[in-house]
Protein backbone atom coordinates (compact mmCIF):
# COMPACT_ATOMS: atom_id res chain seq x y z
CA UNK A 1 52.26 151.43 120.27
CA UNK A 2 53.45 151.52 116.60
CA UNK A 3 57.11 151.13 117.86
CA UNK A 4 56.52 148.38 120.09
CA UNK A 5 54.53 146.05 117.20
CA UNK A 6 57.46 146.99 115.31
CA UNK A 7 60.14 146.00 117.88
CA UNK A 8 58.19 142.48 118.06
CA UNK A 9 58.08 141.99 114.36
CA UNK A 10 61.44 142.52 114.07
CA UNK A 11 62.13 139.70 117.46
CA UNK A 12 59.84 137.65 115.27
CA UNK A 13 61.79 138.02 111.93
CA UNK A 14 65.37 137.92 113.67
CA UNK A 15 64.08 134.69 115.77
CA UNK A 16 62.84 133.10 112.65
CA UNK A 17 66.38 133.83 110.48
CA UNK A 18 68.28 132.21 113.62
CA UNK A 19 66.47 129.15 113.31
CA UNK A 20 66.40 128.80 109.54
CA UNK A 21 70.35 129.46 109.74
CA UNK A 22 70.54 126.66 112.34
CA UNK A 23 68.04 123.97 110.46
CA UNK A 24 70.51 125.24 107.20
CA UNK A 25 73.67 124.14 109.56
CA UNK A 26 72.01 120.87 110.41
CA UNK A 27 71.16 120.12 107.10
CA UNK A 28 74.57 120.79 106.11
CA UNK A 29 76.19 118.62 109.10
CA UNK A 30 74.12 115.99 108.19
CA UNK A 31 75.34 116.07 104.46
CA UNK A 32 78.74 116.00 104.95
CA UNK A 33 78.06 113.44 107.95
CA UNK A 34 76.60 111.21 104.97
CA UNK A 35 79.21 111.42 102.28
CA UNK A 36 81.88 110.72 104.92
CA UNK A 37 79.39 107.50 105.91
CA UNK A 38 79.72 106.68 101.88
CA UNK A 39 83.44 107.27 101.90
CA UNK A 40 84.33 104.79 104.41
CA UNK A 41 81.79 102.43 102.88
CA UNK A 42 83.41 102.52 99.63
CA UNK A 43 87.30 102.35 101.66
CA UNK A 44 85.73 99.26 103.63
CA UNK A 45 85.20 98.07 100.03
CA UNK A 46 88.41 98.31 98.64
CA UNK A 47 90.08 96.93 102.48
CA UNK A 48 87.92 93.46 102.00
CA UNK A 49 89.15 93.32 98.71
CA UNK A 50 92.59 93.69 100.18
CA UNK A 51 91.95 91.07 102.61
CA UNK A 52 90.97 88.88 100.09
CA UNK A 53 93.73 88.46 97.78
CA UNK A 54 96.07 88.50 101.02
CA UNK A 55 94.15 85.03 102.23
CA UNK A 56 94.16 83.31 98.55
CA UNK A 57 97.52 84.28 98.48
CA UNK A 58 98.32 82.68 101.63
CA UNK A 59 96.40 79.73 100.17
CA UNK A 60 98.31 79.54 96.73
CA UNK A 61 101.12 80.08 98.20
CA UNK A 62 100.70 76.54 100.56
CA UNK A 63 100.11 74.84 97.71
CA UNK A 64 102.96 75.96 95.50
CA UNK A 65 104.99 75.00 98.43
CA UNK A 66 102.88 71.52 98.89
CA UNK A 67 104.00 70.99 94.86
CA UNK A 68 107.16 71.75 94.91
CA UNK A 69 107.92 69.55 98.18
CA UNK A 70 106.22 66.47 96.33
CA UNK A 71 107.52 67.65 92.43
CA UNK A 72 110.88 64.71 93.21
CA UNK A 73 107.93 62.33 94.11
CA UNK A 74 106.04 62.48 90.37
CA UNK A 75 108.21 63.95 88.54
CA UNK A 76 111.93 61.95 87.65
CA UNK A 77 112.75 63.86 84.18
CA UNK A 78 115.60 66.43 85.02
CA UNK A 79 114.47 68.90 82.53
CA UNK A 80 110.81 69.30 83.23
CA UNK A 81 111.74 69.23 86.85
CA UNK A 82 114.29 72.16 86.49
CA UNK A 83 110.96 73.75 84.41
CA UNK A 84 108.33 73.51 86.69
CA UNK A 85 110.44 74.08 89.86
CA UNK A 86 111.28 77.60 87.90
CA UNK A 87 108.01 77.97 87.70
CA UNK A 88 106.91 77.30 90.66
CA UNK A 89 109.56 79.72 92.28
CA UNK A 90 108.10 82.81 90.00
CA UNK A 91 104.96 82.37 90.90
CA UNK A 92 106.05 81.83 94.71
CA UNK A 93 108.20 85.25 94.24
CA UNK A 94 104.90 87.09 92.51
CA UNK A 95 102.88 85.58 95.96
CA UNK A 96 105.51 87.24 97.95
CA UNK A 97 105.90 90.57 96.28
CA UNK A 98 102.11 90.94 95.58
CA UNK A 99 101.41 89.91 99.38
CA UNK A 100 103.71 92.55 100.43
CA UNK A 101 102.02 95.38 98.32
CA UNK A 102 98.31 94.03 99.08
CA UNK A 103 99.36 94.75 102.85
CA UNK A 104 100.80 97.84 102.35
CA UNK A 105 97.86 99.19 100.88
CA UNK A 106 95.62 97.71 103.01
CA UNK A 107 97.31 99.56 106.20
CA UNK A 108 97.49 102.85 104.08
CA UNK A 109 93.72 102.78 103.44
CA UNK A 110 92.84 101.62 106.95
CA UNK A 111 94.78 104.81 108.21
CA UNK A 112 92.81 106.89 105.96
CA UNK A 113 90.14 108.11 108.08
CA UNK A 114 87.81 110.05 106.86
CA UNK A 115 86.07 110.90 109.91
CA UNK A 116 89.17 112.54 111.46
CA UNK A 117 90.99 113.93 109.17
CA UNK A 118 90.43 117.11 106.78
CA UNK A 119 89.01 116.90 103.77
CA UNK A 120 92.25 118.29 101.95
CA UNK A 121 94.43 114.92 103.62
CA UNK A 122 91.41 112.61 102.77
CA UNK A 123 91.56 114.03 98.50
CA UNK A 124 95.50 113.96 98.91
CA UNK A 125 95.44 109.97 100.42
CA UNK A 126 93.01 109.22 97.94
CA UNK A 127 95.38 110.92 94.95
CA UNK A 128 98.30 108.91 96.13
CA UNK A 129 95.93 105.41 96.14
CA UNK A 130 95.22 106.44 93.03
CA UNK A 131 98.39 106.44 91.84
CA UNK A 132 99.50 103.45 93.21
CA UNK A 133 96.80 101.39 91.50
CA UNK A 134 97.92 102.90 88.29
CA UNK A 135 101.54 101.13 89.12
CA UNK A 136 99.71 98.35 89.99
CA UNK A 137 97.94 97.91 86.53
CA UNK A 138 101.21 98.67 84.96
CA UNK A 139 103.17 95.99 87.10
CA UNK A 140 99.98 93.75 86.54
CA UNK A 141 100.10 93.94 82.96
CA UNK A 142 104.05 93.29 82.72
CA UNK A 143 103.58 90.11 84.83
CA UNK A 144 100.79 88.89 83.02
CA UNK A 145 103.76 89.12 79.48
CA UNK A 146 106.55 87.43 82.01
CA UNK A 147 104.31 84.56 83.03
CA UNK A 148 102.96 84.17 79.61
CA UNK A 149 106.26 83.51 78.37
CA UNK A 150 107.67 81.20 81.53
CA UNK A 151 104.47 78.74 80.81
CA UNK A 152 104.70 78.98 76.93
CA UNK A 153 108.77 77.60 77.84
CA UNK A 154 107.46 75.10 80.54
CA UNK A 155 104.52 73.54 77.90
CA UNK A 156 106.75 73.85 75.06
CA UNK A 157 104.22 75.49 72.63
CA UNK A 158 107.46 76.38 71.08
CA UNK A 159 107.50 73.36 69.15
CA UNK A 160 103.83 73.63 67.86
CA UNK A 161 102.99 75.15 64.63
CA UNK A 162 102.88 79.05 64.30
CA UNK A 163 99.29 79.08 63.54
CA UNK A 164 98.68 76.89 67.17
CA UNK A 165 101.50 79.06 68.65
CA UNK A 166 99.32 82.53 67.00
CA UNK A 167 96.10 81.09 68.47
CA UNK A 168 97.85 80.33 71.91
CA UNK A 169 99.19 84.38 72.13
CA UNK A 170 95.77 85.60 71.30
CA UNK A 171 94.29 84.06 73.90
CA UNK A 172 96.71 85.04 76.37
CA UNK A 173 96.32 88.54 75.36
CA UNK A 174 92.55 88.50 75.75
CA UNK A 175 92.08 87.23 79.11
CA UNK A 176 95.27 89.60 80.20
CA UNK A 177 92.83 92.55 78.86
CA UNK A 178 89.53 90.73 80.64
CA UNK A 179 91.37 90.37 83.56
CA UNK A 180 93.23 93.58 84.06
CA UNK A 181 89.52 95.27 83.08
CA UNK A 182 86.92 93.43 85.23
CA UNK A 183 89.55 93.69 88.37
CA UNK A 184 90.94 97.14 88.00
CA UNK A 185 88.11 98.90 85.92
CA UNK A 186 85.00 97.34 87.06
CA UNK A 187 85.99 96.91 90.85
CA UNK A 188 88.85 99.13 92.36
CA UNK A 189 88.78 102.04 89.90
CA UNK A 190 84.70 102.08 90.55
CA UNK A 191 85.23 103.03 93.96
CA UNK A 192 88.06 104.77 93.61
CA UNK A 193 86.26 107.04 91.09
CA UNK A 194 83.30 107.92 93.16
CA UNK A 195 85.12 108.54 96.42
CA UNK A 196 86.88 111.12 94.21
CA UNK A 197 83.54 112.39 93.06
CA UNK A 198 82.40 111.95 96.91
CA UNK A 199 85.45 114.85 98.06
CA UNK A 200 84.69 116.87 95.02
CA UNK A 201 81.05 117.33 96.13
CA UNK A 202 82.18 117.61 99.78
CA UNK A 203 84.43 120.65 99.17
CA UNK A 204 81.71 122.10 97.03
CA UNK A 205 79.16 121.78 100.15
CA UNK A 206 81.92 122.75 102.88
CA UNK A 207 82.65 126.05 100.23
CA UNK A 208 78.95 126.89 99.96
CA UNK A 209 77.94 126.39 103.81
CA UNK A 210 81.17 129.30 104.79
């Protein structure tokens, strides 16, 4: 009699560690389930900002052709023609080139699935993004000096005193640093940073739940 009450305590006991181990694997599914759910929220993020500058591109890239078809039209001086047109063809070449790279980052984050692939491809994808935006800032910042320098030749603020011409650098230098830090810092590098911190705490779950 003994042995058979023990027999069913231990049923009991064994039935009740199966189910705890399979509530603990649900618990753990449904974890992971909602990172990955926070992942893609925060890639969806970073796609419509893609998508964004791709349409005002588009857009700016209308008008600078709009001005330069109508520059003959308002403009007779052969000199400040020869400027603006110059002018008009960097910033038509930055449309271009930035157009180019806003696409090819868009398609590399909408093939970054992070309900498919494993969590090793996701952090490497995510590395490489990374990486790429620091080129970006880089390339950013070295266009913001170029363009600087193209309008300072088209105004002629050459010819203005050195304390207007001082003034005139500072304040192209600030809202490079305001620019460059509320798009990059504020917005891409935020959700770049915690989808990093997202796979971090994924591995840790995935390592704990083997």
């Amino acid at each position: 009699m003994e042995l058979d009450e023990l027999k069913k305590s231990w049923q009991t006991l064994d039935w009740q560690l199966q189910k705890r181990n399979i509530i603990s694997e649900e618990q753990v599914a449904e974890l992971i389930e909602s990172y990955k759910h926070k992942m893609n929220r925060r890639l969806a993020g970073l796609m419509g900002m893609q998508r964004a500058s791709l349409s005002i591109g588009l857009l700016v890239l209308i008008g600078l052709m709009c001005i330069g078809l109508s520059l003959p039209a308002w403009c007779e001086e052969t000199e400040t023609r020869l400027k603006i047109s110059i002018f008009l063809l960097f910033l038509g070449l930055t449309v271009l080139g930035g157009g180019y790279w806003d696409w090819r980052t868009y398609t590399y984050i909408q093939r970054t699935r992070v309900d498919l692939m494993p969590i090793a491809e996701v952090n490497r994808r995510i590395v490489r993004l990374r990486l790429w935006t620091r080129h970006e800032v880089i390339a950013v910042s070295i266009w913001v000096f170029l363009f600087c320098g193209l309008y300072y030749w088209v105004m002629e603020f050459y010819r203005l005193p050195f304390t207007a011409q001082a003034v005139i650098a500072g304040v192209f230098l600030l809202l490079e640093a305001c620019i460059i830090y509320l798009l990059y810092k504020k917005l891409i590098y935020r959700h770049l940073n915690q989808i990093k911190k997202d796979i971090e705490d994924l591995k840790d779950i995935c390592i704990e739940s083997h």
